[in-house]
Protein backbone atom coordinates (compact mmCIF):
# COMPACT_ATOMS: atom_id res chain seq x y z
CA UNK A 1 -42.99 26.05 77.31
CA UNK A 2 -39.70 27.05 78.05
CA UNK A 3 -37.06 24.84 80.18
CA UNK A 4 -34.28 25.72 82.55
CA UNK A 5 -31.61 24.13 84.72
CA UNK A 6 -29.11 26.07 87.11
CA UNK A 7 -25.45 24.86 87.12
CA UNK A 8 -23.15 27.16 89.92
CA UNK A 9 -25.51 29.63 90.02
CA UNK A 10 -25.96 30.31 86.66
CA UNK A 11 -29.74 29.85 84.97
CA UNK A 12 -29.65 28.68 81.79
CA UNK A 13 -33.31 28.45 80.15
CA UNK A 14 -34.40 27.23 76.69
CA UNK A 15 -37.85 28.68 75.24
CA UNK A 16 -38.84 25.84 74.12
CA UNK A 17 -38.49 21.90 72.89
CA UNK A 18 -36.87 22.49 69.62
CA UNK A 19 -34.19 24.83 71.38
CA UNK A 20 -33.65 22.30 73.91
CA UNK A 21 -33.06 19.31 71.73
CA UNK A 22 -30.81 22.07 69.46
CA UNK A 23 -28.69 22.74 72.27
CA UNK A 24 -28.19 19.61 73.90
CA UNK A 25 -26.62 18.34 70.92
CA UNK A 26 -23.34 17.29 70.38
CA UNK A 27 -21.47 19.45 68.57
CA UNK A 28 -21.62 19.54 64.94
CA UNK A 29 -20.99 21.75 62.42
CA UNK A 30 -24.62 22.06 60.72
CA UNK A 31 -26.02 23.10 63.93
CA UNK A 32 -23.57 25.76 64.38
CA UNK A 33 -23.97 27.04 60.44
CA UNK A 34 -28.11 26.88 61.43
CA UNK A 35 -27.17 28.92 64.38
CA UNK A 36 -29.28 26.89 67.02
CA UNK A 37 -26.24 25.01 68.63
CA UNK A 38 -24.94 25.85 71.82
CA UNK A 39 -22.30 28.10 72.51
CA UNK A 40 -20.20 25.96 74.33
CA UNK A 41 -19.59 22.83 76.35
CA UNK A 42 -21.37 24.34 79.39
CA UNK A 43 -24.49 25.58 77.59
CA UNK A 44 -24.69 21.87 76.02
CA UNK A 45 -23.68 20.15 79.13
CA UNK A 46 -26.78 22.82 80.92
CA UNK A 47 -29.45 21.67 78.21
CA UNK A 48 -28.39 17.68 78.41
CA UNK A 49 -29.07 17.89 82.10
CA UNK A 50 -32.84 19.72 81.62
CA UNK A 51 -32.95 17.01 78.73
CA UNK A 52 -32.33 14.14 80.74
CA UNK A 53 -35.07 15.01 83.56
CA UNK A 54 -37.91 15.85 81.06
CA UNK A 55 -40.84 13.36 81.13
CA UNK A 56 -41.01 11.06 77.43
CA UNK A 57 -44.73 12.16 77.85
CA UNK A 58 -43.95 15.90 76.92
CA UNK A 59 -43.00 15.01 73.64
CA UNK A 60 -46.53 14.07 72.51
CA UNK A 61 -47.54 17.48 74.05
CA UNK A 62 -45.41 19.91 71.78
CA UNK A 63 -44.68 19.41 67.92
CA UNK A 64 -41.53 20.21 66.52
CA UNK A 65 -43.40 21.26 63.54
CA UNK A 66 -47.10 21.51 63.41
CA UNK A 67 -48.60 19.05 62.10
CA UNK A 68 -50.77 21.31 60.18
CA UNK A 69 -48.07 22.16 57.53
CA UNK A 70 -46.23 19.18 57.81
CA UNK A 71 -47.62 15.83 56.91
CA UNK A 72 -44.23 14.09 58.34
CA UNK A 73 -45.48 15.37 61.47
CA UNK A 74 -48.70 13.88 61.17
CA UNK A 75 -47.72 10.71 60.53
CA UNK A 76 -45.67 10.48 63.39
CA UNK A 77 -48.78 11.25 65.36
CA UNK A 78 -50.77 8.78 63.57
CA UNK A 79 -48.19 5.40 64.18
CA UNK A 80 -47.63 6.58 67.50
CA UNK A 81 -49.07 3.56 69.93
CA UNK A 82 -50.48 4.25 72.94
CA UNK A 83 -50.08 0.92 74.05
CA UNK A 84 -46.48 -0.25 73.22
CA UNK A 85 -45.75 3.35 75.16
CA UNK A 86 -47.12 2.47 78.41
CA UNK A 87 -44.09 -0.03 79.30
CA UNK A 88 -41.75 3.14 79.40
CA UNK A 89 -44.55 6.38 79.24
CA UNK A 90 -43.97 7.08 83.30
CA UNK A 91 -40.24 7.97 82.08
CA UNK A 92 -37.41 10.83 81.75
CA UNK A 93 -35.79 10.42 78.95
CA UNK A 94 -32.65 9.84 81.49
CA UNK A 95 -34.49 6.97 82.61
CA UNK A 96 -35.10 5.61 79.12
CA UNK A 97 -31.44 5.72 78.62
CA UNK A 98 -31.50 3.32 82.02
CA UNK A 99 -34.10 1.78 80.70
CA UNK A 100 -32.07 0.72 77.48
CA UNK A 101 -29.18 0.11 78.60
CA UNK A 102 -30.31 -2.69 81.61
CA UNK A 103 -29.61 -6.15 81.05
CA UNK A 104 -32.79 -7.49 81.24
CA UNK A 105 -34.08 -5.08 78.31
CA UNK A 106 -33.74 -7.31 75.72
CA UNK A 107 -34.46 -7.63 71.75
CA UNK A 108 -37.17 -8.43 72.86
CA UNK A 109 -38.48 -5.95 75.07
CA UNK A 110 -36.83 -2.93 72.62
CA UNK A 111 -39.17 -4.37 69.94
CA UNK A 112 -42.03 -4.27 71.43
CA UNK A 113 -41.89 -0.32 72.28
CA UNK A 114 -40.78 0.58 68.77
CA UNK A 115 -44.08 2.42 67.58
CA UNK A 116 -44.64 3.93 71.13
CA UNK A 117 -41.48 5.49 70.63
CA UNK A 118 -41.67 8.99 68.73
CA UNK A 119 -38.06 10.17 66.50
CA UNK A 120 -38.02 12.83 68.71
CA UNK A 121 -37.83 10.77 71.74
CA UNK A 122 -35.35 8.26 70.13
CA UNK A 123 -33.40 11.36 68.99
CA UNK A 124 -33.44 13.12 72.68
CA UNK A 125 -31.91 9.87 74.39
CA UNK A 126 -28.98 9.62 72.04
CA UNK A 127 -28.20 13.09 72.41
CA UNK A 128 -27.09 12.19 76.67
CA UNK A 129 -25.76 8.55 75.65
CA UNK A 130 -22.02 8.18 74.88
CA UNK A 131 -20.96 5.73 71.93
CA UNK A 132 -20.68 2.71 73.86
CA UNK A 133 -24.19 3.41 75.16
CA UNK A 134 -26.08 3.50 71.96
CA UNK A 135 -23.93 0.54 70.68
CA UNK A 136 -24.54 -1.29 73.78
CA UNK A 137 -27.89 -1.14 72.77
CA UNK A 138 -28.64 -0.98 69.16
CA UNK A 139 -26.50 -4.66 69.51
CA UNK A 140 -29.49 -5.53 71.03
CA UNK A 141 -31.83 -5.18 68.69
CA UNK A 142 -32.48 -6.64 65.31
CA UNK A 143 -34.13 -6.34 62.90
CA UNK A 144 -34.43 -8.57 59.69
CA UNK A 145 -35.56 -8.60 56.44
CA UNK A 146 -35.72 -10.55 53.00
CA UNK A 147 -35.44 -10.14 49.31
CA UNK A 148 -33.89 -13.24 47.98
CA UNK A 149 -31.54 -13.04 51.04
CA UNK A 150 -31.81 -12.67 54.63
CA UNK A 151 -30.01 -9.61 56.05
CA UNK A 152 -29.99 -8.32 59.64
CA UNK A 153 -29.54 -11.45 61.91
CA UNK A 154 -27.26 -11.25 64.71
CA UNK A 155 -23.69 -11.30 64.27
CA UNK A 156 -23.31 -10.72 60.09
CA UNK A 157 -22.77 -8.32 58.63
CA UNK A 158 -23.86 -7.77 54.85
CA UNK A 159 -22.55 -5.03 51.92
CA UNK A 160 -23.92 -3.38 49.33
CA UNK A 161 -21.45 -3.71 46.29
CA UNK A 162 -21.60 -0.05 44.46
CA UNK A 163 -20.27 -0.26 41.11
CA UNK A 164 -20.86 3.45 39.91
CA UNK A 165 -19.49 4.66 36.80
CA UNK A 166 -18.97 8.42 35.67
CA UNK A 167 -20.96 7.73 32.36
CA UNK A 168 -23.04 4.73 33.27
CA UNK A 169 -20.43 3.32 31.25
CA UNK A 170 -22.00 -1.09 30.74
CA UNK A 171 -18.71 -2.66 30.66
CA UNK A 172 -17.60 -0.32 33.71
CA UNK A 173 -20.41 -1.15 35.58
CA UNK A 174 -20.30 -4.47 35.40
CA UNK A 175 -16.23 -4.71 35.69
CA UNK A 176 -16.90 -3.12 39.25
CA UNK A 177 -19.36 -5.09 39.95
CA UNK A 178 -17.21 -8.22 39.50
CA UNK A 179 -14.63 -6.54 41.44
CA UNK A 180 -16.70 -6.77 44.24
CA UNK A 181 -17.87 -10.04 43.89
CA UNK A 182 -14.27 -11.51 44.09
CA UNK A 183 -13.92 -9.89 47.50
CA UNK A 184 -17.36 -11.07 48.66
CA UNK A 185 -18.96 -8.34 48.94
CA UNK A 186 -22.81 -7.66 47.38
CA UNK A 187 -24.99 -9.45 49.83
CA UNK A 188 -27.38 -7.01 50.67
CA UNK A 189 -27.66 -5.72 46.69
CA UNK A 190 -25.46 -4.95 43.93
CA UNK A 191 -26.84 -0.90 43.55
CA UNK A 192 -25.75 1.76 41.26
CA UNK A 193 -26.16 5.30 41.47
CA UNK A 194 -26.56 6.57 38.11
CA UNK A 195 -25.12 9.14 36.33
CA UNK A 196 -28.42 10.49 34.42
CA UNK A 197 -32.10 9.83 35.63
CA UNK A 198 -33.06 8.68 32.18
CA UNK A 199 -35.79 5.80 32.09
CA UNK A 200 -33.95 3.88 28.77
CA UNK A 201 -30.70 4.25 31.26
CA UNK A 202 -32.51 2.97 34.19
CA UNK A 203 -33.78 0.35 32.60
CA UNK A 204 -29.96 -0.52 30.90
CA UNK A 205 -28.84 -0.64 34.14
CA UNK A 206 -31.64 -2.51 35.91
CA UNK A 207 -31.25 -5.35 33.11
CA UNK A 208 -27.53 -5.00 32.85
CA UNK A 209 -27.84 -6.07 36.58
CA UNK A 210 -30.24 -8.91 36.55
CA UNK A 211 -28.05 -10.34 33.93
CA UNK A 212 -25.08 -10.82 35.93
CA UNK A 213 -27.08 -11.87 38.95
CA UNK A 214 -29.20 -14.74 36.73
CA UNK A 215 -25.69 -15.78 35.52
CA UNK A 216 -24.25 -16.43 38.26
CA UNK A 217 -26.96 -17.26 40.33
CA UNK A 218 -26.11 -15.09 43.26
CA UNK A 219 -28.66 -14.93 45.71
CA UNK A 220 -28.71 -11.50 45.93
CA UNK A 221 -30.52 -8.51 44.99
CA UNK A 222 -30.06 -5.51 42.38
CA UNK A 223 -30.81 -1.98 41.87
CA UNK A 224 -30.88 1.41 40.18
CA UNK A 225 -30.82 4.25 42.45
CA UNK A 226 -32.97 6.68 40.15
CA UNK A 227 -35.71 8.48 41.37
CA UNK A 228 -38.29 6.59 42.30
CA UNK A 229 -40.80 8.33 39.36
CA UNK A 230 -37.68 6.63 37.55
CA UNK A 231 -38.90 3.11 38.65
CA UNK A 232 -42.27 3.48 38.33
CA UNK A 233 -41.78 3.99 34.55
CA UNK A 234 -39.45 0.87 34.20
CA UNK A 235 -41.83 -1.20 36.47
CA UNK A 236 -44.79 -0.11 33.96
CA UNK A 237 -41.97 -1.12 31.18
CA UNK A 238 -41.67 -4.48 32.15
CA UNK A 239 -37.68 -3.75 33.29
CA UNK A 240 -35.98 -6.48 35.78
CA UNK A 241 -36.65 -4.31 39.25
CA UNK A 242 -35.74 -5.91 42.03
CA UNK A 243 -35.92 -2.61 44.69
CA UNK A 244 -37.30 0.66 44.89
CA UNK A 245 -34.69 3.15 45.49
CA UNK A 246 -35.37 7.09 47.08
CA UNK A 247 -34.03 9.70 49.28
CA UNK A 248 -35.84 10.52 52.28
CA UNK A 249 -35.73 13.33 54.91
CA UNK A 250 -37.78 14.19 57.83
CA UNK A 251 -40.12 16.92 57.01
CA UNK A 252 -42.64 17.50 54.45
CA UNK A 253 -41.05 20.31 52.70
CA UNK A 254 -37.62 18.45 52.34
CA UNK A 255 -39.20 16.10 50.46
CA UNK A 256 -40.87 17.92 48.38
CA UNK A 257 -37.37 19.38 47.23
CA UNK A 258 -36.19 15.56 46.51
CA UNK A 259 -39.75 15.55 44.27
CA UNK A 260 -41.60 12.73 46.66
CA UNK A 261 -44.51 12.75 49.48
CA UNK A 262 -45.75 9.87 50.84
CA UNK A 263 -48.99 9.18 48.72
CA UNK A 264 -45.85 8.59 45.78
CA UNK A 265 -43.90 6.66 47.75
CA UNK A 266 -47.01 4.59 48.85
CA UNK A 267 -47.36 4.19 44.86
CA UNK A 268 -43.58 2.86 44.12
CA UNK A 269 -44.80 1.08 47.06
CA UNK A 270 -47.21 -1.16 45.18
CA UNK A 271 -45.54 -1.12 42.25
CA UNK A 272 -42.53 -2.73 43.28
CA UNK A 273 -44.10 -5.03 45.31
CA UNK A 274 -46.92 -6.25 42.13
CA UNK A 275 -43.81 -7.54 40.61
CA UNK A 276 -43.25 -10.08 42.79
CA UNK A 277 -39.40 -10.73 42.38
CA UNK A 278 -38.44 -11.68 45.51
CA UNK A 279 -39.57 -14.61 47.96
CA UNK A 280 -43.39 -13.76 49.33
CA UNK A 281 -43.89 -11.08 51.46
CA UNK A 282 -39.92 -10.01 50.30
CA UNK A 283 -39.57 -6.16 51.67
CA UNK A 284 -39.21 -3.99 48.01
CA UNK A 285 -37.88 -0.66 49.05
CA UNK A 286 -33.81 0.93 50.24
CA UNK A 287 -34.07 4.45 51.23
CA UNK A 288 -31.06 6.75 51.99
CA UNK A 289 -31.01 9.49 54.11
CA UNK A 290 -28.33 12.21 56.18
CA UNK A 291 -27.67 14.51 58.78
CA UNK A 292 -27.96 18.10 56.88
CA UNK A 293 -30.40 17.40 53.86
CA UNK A 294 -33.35 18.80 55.79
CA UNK A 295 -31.16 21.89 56.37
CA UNK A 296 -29.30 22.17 53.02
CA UNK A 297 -32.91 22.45 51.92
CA UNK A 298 -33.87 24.84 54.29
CA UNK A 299 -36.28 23.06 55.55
CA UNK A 300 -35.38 21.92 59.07
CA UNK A 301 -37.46 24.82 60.49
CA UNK A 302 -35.03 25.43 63.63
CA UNK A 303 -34.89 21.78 64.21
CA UNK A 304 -31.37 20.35 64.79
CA UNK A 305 -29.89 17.90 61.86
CA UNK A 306 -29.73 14.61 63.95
CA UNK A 307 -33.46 15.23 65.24
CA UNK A 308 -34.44 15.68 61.46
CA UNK A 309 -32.58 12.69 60.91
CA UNK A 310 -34.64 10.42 63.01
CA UNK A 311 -37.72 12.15 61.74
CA UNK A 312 -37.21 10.52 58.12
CA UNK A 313 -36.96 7.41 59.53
CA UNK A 314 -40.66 7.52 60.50
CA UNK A 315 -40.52 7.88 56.44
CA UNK A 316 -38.83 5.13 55.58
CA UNK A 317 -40.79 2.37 58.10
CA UNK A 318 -43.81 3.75 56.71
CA UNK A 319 -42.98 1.58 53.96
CA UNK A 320 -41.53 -1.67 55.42
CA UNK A 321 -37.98 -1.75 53.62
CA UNK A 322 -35.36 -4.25 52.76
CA UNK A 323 -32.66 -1.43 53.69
CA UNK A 324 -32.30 1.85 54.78
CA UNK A 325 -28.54 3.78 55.25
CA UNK A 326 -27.56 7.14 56.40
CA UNK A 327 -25.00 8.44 53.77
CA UNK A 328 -23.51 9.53 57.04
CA UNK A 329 -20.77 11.86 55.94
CA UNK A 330 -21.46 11.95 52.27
CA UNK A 331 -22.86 15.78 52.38
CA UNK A 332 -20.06 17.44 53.74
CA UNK A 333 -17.67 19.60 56.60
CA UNK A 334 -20.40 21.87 56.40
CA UNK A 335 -22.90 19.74 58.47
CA UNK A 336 -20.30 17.05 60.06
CA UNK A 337 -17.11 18.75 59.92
CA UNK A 338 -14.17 16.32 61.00
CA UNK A 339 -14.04 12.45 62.09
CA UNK A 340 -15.22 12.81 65.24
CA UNK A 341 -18.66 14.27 63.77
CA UNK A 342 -18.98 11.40 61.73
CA UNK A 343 -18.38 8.69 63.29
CA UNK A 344 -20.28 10.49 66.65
CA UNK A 345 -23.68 10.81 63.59
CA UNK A 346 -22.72 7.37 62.07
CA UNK A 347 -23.23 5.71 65.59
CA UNK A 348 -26.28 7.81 66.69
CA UNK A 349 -28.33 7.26 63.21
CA UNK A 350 -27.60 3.44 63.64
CA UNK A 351 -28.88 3.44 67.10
CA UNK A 352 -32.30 5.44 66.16
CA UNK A 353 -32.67 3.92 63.14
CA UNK A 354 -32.63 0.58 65.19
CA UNK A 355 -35.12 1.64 68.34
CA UNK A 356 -37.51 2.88 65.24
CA UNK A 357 -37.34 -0.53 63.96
CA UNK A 358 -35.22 -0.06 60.32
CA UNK A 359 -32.97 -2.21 58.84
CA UNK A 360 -30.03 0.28 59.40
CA UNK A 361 -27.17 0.68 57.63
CA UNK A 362 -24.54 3.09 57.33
CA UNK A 363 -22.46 4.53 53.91
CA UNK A 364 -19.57 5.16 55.83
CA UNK A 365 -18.20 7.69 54.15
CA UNK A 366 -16.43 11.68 53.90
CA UNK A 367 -16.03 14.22 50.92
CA UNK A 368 -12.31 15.38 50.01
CA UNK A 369 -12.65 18.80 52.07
CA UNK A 370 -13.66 17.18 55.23
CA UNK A 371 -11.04 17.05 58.09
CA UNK A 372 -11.25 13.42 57.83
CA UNK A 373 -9.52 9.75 56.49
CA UNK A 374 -10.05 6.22 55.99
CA UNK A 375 -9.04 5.70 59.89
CA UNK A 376 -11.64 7.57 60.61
CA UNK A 377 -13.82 5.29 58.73
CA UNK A 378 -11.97 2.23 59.84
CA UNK A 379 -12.50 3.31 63.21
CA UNK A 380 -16.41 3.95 62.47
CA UNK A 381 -16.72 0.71 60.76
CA UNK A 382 -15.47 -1.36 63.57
CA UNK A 383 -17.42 -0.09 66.25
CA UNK A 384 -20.85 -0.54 63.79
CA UNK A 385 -20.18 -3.85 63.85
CA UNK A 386 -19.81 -4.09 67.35
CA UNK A 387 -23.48 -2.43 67.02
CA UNK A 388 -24.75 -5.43 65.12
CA UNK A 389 -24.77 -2.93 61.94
CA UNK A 390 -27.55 -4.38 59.37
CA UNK A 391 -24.67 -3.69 56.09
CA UNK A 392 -22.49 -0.92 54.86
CA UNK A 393 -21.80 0.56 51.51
CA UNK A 394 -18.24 -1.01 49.23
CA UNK A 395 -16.35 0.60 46.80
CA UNK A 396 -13.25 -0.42 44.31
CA UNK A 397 -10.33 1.05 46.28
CA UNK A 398 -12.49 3.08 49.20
CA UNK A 399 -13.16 5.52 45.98
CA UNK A 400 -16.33 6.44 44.48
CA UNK A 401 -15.39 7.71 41.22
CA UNK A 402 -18.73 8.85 39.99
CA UNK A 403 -19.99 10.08 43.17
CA UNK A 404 -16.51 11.40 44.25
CA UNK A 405 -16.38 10.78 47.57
CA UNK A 406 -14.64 8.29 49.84
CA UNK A 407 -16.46 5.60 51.22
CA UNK A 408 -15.36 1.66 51.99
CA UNK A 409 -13.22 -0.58 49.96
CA UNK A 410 -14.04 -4.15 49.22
CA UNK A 411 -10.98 -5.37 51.47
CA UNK A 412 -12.56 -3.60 54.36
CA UNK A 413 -15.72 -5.69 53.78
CA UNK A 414 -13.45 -8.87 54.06
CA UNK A 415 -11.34 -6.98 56.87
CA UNK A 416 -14.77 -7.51 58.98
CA UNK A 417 -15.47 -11.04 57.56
CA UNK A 418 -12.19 -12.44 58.90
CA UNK A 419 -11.21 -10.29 61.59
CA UNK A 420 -14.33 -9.42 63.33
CA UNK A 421 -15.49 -12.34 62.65
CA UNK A 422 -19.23 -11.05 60.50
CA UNK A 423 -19.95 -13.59 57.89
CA UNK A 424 -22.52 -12.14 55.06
CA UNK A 425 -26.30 -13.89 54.83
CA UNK A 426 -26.21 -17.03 55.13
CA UNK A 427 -27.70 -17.79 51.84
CA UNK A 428 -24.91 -15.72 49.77
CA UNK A 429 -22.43 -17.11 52.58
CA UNK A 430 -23.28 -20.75 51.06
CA UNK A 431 -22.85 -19.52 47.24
CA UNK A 432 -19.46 -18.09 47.54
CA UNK A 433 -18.17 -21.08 49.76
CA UNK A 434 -19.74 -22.76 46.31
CA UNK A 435 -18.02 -20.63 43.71
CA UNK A 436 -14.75 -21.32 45.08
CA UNK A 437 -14.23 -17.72 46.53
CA UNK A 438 -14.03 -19.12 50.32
CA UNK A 439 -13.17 -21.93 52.67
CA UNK A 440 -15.45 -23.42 54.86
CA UNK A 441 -14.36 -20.60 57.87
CA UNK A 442 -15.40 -17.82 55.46
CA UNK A 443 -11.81 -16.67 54.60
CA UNK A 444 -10.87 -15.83 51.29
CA UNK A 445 -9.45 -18.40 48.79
CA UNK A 446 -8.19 -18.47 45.41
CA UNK A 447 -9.81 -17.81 41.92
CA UNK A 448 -13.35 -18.74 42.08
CA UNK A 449 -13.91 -20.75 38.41
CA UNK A 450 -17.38 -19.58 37.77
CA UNK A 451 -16.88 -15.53 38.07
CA UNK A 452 -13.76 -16.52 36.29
CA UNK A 453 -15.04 -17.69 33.44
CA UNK A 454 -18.03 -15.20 33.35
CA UNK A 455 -14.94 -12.24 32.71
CA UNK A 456 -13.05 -14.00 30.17
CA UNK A 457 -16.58 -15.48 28.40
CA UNK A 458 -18.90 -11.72 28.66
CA UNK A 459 -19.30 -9.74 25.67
CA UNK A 460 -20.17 -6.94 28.24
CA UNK A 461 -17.00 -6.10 29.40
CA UNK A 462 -15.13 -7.42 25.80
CA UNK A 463 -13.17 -10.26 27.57
């Protein structure tokens, strides 16, 4: 059904949903390169307004894509609750954004609508919220998980340490890795993006891993971020697998181009979880995802990036996971051109990652083309953890020299530890105040003895 609002005379009118949601985006450059964005500031501002007075209850009346062809779709309509809908089904989505933002709606209250909100829903409201709106309220709401940590409670802030290497190099990998540690940083896992998708690599990597972490008995987490067809062969190996690691987007046919559906992700599923690794009931999967990979597969179907972006996170909750992150600015200019893009997408992914009930976090992050810099990202960083982000993604130097991008450095992670005042999880917290590495505030202290010794004593990295 189409939709149309008048501003001085002028009728603007939108054919239907999709169109709307496309044009009441913010502008980004995906949109535009789709060519469903709106011409201008007055088109956008036209469609935000018709936006903002249309009822939450006409999104369960018209599919972005049919259900038919799109199993996505369908499952959306399947965890869709009738009941935790009713507190906030007599809305417009401008109310919503009331809604959300009112004192009185608290943790609370935003968790119990999570599965009567649809993506599309979650995605419409952040489209007529400013920043300080959606981190107003994705401060709000937590949400928590466990491995052998706890990550996600309010005020801390956790990292993933990333020590890639260009040629899955052992000695490299574990050199970074140790960088990291002596900042603090590796609290929500110690994860590697590998170079090859080989199983005998995987498995290198996944054991390399373990190693370090039994060693030093950091209460942390590891992982290999292979595909997850990858892990199911190590699992069935016997290899050290701590968490299931895929890329996820928001339609059926994007997935298929990453090699996934659900009924295989259902199987890494299990298979991570038979291990039994972490504490009982421990949460066994991270996915990634990102504004643009629905469209750099064409398969968005006319659907705008950041409403495909909160479509995948119906994915990823399907399967109750330890983390989740938006590589927010990781696939480049071409779908979030400058620093405003990004850190406008970093902020809105957060927030409907949140309402959807994910443990969010963000790889805050640009490619070398991108008319962008690190205080872009410092500026992005800070105001996530005003949003109570869940963890963010560290690098040696802000460099990713496998991946090669630019993402965080280690000194940003302790930049928000001592500044901003977000300690990691508690239980790592405890083991670097025991190490040595900090002082009973959390700050940063001299040569912790144990990681010390562990570089001069490893045969890995030829000390």
């Amino acid at each position: 059904m189409p939709y149309t609002t008048t501003i001085e005379q002028t009728v603007f009118r939108f054919d239907d949903l999709k169109m709307l949601l496309a044009k009441a985006t913010p502008e980004r450059s995906g949109d535009q390169l789709a060519g469903i964005a709106a011409q201008g500031p007055v088109e956008r501002l036209a469609a935000q307004m018709a936006l903002a007075d249309l009822p939450l209850k006409a999104f369960l009346g018209e599919e972005l894509i049919s259900s038919e062809d799109d199993e996505v779709s369908r499952l959306i309509a399947q965890r869709h609750d009738p009941a935790a809908f009713s507190a906030v089904s007599s809305l417009t989505v401008g109310e919503l954004r009331e809604w959300l933002l009112k004192p009185e709606t608290s943790h609370e209250r935003l968790e119990a609508v999570t599965f009567g909100l649809t993506p599309e829903m979650v995605a419409a409201v952040s489209k007529i919220m400013r920043l300080q709106d959606m981190i107003a309220v994705s401060a709000k709401r937590r949400v928590v998980t466990r491995f052998r940590n706890t990550i996600g409670l309010a005020g801390r802030l956790s990292t993933r340490n990333q020590p890639n290497h260009p040629t899955d190099d052992s000695r490299g990998i574990i050199a970074s890795a140790i960088d990291g540690l002596l900042m603090g940083s590796g609290d929500a896992v110690i994860g590697v993006n590998p170079a090859t998708d080989a199983t005998d690599d995987y498995i290198r990597i996944v054991s390399l891993l373990d190693e370090l972490r039994e060693k030093l008995a950091i209460p942390t987490q590891t992982c290999c971020l292979g595909h997850v067809t990858t892990a199911i062969q190590a699992i069935e190996r016997g290899a050290p697998v701590d968490l299931v690691f895929q890329s996820v987007a928001g339609s059926e046919k994007a997935n298929r181009g990453f090699g996934i559906d659900l009924a295989l992700l259902k199987e890494a599923h299990e298979a991570g979880r038979s291990l039994g690794r972490g504490m009982p009931g421990a949460n066994v999967m991270y996915f990634e995802t990102g504004q643009g990979a629905a469209l750099s597969a064409n398969a968005h179907f006319g659907v705008d990036q950041q409403t495909m972006e909160a479509r995948a996170y119906a994915v990823a909750r399907e399967f109750d996971p330890l983390l989740v992150n938006t590589v927010v600015g990781f696939i480049g200019p071409e779908y979030l051109f400058n620093g405003k893009q990004i850190i406008r997408a970093g902020i809105e992914d957060h927030f409907c990652g949140k309402l959807l009930g994910l443990p969010m976090g963000v790889d805050v992050c640009y490619t070398n083309h991108a008319d962008a810099d690190q205080e872009d990202m410092d500026t992005l960083l800070t105001l996530l953890c005003a949003a109570n982000v869940n963890f963010v993604i560290t690098v040696p130097g802000a460099d990713d020299i496998m991946l090669n991008y630019q993402s965080l450095s280690h000194h940003d992670a302790v930049y928000c530890r001592e500044t901003l005042k977000r300690p990691p999880a508690p239980e790592f917290e405890k083991w670097l105040f025991e190490i040595g590495l900090t002082d009973p505030d959390g700050a940063l202290v001299g040569e912790p003895v144990a990681l010390s010794n562990y570089v001069r004593n490893s045969v890995l990295i030829g000390a």
